[in-house]
Protein backbone atom coordinates (compact mmCIF):
# COMPACT_ATOMS: atom_id res chain seq x y z
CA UNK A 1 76.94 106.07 104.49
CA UNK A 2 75.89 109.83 104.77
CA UNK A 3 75.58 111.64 107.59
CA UNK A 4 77.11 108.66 109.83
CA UNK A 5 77.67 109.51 113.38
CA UNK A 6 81.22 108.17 114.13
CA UNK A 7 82.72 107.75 118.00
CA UNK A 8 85.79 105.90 119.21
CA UNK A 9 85.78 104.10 122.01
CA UNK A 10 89.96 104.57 123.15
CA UNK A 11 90.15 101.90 125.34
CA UNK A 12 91.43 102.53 129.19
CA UNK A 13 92.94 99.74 131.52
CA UNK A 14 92.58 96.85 131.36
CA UNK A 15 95.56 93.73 132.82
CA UNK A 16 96.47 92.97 136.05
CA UNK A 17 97.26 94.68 139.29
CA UNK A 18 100.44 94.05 141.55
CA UNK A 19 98.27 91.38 143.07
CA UNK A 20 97.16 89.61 139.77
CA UNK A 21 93.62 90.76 139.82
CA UNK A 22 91.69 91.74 137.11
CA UNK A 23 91.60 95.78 136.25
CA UNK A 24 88.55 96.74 134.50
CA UNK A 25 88.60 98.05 131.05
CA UNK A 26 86.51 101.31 130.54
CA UNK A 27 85.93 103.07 127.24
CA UNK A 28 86.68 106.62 126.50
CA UNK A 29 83.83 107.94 124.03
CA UNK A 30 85.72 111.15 121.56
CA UNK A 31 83.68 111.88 118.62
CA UNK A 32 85.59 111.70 115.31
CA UNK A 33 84.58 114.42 113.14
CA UNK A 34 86.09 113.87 110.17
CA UNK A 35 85.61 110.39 109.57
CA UNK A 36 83.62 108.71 106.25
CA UNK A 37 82.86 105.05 106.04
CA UNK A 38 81.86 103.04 103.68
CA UNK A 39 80.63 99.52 103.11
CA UNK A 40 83.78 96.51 103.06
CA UNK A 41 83.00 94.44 100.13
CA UNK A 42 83.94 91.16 99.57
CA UNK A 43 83.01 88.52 96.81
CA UNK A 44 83.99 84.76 98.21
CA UNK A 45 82.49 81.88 97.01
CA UNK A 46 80.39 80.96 100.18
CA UNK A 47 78.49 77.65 98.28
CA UNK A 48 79.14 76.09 95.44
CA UNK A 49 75.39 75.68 94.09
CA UNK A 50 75.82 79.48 93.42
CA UNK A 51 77.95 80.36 90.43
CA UNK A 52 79.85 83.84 91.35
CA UNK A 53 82.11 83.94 88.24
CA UNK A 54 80.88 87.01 86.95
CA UNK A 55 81.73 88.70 90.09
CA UNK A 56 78.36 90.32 90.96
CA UNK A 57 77.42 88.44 94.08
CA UNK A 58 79.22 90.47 96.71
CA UNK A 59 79.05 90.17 100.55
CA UNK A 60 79.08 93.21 103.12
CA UNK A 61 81.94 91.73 105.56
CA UNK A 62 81.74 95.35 107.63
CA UNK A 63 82.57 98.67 107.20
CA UNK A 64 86.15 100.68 105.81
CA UNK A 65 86.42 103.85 108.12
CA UNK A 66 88.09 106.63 106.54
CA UNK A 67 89.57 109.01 109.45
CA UNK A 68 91.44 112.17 108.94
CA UNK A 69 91.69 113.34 112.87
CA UNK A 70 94.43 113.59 114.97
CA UNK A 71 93.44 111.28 117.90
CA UNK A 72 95.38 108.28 118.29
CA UNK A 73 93.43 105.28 117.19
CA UNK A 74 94.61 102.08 118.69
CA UNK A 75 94.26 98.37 116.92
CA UNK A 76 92.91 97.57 120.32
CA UNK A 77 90.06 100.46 120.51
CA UNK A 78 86.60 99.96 118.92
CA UNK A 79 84.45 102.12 116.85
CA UNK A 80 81.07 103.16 116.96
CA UNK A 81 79.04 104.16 114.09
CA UNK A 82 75.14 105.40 114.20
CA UNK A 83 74.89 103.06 117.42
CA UNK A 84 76.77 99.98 116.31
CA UNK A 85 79.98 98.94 117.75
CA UNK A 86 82.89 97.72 115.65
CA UNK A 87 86.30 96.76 116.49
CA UNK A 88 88.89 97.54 114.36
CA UNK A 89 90.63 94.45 112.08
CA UNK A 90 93.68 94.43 110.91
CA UNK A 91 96.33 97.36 110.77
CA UNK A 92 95.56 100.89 110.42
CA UNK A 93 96.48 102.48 106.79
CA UNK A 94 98.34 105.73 106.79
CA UNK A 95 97.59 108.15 103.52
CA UNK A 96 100.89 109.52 102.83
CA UNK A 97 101.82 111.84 99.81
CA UNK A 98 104.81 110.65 97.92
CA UNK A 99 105.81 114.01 96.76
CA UNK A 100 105.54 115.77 100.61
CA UNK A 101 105.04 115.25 104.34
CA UNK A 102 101.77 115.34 103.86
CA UNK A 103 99.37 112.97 105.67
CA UNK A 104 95.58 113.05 104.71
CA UNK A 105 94.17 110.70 106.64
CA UNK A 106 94.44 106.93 108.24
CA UNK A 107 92.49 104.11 107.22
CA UNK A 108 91.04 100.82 108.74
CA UNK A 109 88.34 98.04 107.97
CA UNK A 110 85.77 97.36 110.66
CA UNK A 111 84.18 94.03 111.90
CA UNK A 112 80.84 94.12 114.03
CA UNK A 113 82.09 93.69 117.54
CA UNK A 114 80.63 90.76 119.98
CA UNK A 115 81.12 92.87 123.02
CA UNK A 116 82.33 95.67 125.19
């Protein structure tokens, strides 16, 4: 996706007070600006009418985010990109060079969320 306009939402609160009620959960926005994604493929056989064993039926199952900031990105945050809310799925991939301490970027696959 070109030109995507990528934002985390770094979630805030949230559990229980000293009385057991509720504490609301509010949403941080901090634009990422190096961040890339890309379309998560998948190619399951969803029915068996259709034959898929050539491999070239494929299914968009969300989105891979590709993030080489420094903010702390949280399995519990969400992501939005160009207006759409995801939340991240999964653990979060750190790029690390084998020959040095060098760390790229992270990595993480993205599933449309239901709700804030």
């Amino acid at each position: 996706m070109d030109n995507a306009t990528v934002v985390l939402l770094s979630r805030q609160g949230g559990g229980r007070d000293q009385y057991g009620d509720p504490i609301p959960v509010t949403w941080e926005r901090v634009p990422l600006a190096y961040a890339v994604v890309a379309p998560r493929m998948a190619s399951n056989d969803v029915s068996a009418d259709v034959d898929y064993s050539y491999g070239r039926v494929s299914l968009v199952t969300g989105l891979i985010l590709y993030v080489s900031s420094p903010e702390t990105i949280r399995p519990v945050d969400r992501v939005e990109v160009n207006g759409i809310v995801y939340s991240i799925e999964g653990e979060i991939g750190t790029w690390v060079s084998p020959y040095s301490t060098w760390e790229p970027g992270r990595q993480m696959a993205l599933r449309r969320a239901e709700a804030l």
